[in-house]
Protein backbone atom coordinates (compact mmCIF):
# COMPACT_ATOMS: atom_id res chain seq x y z
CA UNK A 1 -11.35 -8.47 23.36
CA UNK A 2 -10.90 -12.50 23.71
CA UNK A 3 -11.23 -12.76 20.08
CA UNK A 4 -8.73 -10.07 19.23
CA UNK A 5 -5.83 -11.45 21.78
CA UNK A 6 -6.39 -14.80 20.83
CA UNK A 7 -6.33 -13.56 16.97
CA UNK A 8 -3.05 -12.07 17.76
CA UNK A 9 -1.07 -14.73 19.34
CA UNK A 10 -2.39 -17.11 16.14
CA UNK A 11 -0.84 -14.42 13.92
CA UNK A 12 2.18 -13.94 16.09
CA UNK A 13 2.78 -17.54 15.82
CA UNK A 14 2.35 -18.57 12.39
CA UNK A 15 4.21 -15.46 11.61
CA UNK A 16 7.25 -16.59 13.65
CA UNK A 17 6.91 -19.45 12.45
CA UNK A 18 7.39 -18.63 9.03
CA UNK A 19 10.41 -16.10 10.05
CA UNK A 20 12.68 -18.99 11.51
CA UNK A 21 12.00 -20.93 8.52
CA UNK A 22 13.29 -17.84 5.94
CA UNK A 23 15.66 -16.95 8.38
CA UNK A 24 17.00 -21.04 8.17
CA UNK A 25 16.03 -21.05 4.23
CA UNK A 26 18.05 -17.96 2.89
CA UNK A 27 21.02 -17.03 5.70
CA UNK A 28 20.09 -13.43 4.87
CA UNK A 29 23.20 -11.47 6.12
CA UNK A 30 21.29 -8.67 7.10
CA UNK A 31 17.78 -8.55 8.88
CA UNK A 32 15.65 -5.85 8.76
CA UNK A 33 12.40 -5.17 11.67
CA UNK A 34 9.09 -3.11 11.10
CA UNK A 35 8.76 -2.40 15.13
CA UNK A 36 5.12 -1.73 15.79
CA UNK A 37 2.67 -4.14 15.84
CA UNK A 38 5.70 -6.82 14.91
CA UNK A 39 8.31 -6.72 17.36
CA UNK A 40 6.44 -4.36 19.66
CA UNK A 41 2.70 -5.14 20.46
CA UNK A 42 0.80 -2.13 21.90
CA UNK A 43 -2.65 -3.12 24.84
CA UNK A 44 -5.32 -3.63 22.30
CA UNK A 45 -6.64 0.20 22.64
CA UNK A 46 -7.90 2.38 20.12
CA UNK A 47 -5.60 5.33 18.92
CA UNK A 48 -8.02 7.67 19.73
CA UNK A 49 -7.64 6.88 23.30
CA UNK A 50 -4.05 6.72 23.24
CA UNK A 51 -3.59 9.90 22.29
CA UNK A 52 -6.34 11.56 24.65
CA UNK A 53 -4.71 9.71 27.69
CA UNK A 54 -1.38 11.36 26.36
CA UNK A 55 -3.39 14.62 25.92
CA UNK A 56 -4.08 14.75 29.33
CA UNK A 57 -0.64 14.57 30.67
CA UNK A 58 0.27 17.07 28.29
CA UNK A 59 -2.00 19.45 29.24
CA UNK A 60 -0.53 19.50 32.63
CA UNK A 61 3.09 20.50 31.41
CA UNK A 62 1.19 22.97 29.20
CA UNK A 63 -0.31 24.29 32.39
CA UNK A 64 2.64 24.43 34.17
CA UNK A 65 3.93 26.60 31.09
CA UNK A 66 1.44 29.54 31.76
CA UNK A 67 -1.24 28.06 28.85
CA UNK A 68 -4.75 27.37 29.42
CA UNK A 69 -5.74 24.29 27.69
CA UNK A 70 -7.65 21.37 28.09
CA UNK A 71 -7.19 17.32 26.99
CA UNK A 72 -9.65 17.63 24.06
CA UNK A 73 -8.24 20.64 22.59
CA UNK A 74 -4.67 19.14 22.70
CA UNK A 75 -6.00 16.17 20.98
CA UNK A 76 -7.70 17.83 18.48
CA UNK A 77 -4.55 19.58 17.98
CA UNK A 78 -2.57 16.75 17.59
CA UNK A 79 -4.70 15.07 14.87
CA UNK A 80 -5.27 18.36 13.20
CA UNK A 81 -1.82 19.53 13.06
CA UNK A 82 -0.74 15.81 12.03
CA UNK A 83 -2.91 16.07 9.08
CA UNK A 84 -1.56 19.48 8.35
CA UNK A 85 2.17 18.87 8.06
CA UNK A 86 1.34 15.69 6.47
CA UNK A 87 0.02 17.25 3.71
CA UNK A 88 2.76 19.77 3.41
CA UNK A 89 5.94 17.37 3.42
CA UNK A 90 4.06 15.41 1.05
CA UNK A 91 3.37 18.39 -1.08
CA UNK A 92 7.59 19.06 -0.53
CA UNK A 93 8.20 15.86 -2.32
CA UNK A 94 8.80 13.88 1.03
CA UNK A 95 6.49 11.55 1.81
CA UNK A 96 2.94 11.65 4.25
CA UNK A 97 4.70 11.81 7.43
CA UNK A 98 5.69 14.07 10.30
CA UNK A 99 7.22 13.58 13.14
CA UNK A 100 6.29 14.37 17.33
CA UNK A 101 8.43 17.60 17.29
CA UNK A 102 6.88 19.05 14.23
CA UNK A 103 3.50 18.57 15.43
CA UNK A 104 4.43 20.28 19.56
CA UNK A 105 5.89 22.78 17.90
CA UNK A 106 2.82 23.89 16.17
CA UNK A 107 0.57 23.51 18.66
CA UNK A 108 3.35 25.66 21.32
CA UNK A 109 3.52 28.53 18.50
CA UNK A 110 -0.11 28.52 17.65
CA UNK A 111 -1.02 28.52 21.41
CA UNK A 112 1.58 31.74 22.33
CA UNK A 113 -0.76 33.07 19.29
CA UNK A 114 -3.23 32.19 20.43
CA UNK A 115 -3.18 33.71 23.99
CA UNK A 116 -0.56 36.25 23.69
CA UNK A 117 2.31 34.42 25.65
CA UNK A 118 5.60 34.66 24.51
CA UNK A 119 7.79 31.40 25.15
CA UNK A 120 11.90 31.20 24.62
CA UNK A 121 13.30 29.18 21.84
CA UNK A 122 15.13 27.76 25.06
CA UNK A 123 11.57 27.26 27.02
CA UNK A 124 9.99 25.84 23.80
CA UNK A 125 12.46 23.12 23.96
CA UNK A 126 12.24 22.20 27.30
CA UNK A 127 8.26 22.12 27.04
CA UNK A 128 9.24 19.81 23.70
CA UNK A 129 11.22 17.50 25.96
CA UNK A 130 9.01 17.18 28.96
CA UNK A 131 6.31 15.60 26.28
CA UNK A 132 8.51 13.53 24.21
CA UNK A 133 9.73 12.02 28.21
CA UNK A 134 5.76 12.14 28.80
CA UNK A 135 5.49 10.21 25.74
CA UNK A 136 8.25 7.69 25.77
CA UNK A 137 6.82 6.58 29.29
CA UNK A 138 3.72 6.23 28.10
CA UNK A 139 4.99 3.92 25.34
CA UNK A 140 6.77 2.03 27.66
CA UNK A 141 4.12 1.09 29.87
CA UNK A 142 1.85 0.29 26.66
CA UNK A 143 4.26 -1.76 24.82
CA UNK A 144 4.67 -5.69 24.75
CA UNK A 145 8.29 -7.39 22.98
CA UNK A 146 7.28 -10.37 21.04
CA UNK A 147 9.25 -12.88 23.33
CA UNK A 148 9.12 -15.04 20.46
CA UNK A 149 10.36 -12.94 17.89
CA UNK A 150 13.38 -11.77 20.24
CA UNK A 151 14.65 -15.01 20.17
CA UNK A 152 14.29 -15.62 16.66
CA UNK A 153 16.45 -12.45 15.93
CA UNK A 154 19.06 -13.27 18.93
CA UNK A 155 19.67 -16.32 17.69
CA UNK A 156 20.36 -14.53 14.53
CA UNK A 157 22.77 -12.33 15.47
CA UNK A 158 24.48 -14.66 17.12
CA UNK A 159 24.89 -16.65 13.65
CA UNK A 160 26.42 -13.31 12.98
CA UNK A 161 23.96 -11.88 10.99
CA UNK A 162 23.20 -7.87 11.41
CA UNK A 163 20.11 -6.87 12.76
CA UNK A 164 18.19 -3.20 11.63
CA UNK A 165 14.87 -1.87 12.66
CA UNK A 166 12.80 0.16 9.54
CA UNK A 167 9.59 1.57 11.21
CA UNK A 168 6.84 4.45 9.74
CA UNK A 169 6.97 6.02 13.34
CA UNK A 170 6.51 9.98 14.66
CA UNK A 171 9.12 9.27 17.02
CA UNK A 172 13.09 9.80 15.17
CA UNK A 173 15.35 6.87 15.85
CA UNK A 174 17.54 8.38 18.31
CA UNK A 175 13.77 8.63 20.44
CA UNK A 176 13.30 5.36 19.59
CA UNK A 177 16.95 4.27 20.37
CA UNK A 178 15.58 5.52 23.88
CA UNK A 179 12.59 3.55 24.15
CA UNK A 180 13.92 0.61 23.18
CA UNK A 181 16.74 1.21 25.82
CA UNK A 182 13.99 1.23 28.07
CA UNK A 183 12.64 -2.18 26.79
CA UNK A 184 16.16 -3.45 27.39
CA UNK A 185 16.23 -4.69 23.45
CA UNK A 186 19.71 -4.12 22.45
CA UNK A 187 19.51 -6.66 19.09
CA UNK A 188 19.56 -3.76 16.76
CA UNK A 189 22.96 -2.69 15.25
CA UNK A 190 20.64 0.47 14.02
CA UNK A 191 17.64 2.21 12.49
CA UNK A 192 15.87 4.21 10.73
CA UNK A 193 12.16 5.50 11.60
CA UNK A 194 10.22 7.75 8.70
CA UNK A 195 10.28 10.49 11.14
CA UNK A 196 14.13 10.85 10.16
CA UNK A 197 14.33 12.53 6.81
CA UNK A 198 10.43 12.23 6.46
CA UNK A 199 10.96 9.20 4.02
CA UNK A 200 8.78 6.03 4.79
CA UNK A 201 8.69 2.44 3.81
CA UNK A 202 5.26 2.81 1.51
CA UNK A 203 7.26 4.44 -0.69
CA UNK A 204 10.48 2.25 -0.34
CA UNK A 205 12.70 5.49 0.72
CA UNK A 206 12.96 4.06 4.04
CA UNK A 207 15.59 1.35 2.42
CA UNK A 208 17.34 3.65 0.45
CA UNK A 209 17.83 6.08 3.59
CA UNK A 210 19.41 2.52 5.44
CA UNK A 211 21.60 1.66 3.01
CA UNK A 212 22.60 5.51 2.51
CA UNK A 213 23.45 5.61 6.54
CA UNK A 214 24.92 2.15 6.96
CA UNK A 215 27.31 1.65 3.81
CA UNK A 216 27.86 -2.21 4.83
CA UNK A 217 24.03 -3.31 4.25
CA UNK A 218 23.60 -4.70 1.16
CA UNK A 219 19.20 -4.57 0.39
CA UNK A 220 19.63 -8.21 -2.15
CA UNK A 221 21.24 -9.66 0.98
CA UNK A 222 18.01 -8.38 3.16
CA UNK A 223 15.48 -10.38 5.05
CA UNK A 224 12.53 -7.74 5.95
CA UNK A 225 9.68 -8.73 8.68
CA UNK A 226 6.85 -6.77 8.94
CA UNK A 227 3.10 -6.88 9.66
CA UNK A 228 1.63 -4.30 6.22
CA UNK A 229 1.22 -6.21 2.71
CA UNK A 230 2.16 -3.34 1.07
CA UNK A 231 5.32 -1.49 3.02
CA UNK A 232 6.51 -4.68 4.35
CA UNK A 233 5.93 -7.35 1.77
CA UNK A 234 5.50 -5.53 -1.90
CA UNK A 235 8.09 -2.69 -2.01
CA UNK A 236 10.67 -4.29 0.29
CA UNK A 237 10.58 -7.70 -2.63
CA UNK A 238 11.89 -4.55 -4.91
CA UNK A 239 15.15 -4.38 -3.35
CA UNK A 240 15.62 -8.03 -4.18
């Protein structure tokens, strides 16, 4: 656990480091910010355990619905469902994501299936936003702001130079418009997460889908910072 911390802050460092010196190099006019695990650093927990902590909250609200469930089935639910629409918006011609409402969804109607309970379209979406709150919470508490990062990028925008966040994320913008609210981070003059239009940055739609929603960004005029060789480093050098 030592090893891994100290690991990160080296990274953290040199990779700051190497951000204020583009930043200085190029005066990029526009800015764009993978969020997880670059500007936001989770507690150094497995996903697995993330998700079954989360599972057990849920299953609570999914008690209090009038299901019987328990925190292992809801997690297997999540990955298996995950998997499942995955596949299909891939198979669509979107790309190999989903997003938190398609995969509640699923597990609500194949639960009312499952034990013959019949649930409102209005109930259903009240269950929906009692986990998403669940789950933004739970974010909250787990996530860390790169203090050093935040300045780099403040100190950017006050050069006048716009700020957007491009993230491969379950959560839709406006959910993680919330979260950040809650992180008081208010750099951003936007977003877009994959969980949008089901477009991520792997396959470089992500950039396309920014450009498409905010006319004034010009991609050649782009400084990207992210933590993944390939969605943050290869396809982003594509857009000049």
């Amino acid at each position: 656990m030592v090893w891994i911390l100290v690991r990160s802050i080296y990274i953290g460092y040199m990779q700051n480091f190497w951000v204020r010196y583009k930043i200085n190099q190029i005066k990029p006019k526009f800015i764009t910010v993978d969020l997880f695990d670059t500007l936001l650093y989770r507690k150094p927990e497995p996903e697995f355990y993330r998700f079954y902590t989360l599972s057990k909250m849920f299953s609570e609200e999914f008690s209090r619905a009038g299901f019987y469930t328990t925190p292992y089935f809801l997690f297997l639910q999540r990955n298996y469902f995950t998997a499942i629409l995955r596949r299909a918006n891939a198979s669509r011609g979107l790309d190999h994501e989903t997003t938190h409402t398609q995969i509640y969804i699923s597990i609500i109607e194949d639960l009312c299936r499952r034990q013959n309970i019949s649930l409102s379209s209005k109930d259903k979406n009240k269950l929906l936003a009692r986990l998403l709150g669940i789950e933004l919470e739970y974010e909250n508490s787990q996530l860390t702001p790169s203090k050093s990062l935040l300045n780099i990028l403040n100190k950017a925008t006050s050069s006048g130079t716009k700020i957007y966040y491009v993230t491969d994320m379950y959560l839709e913008s406006k959910q993680i418009d919330d979260l950040l609210a809650r992180l008081d981070i208010d750099i951003f003059a936007g977003g877009i997460s994959s969980a949008d239009k089901l477009l991520g940055k792997s396959s470089g739609r992500s950039f396309d889908q920014l450009s498409n929603k905010y006319k004034s960004v010009e991609l050649s005029q782009t400084l990207h910072i992210g933590d993944n060789h390939r969605s943050d480093v290869r396809i982003p050098k594509q857009f000049g």
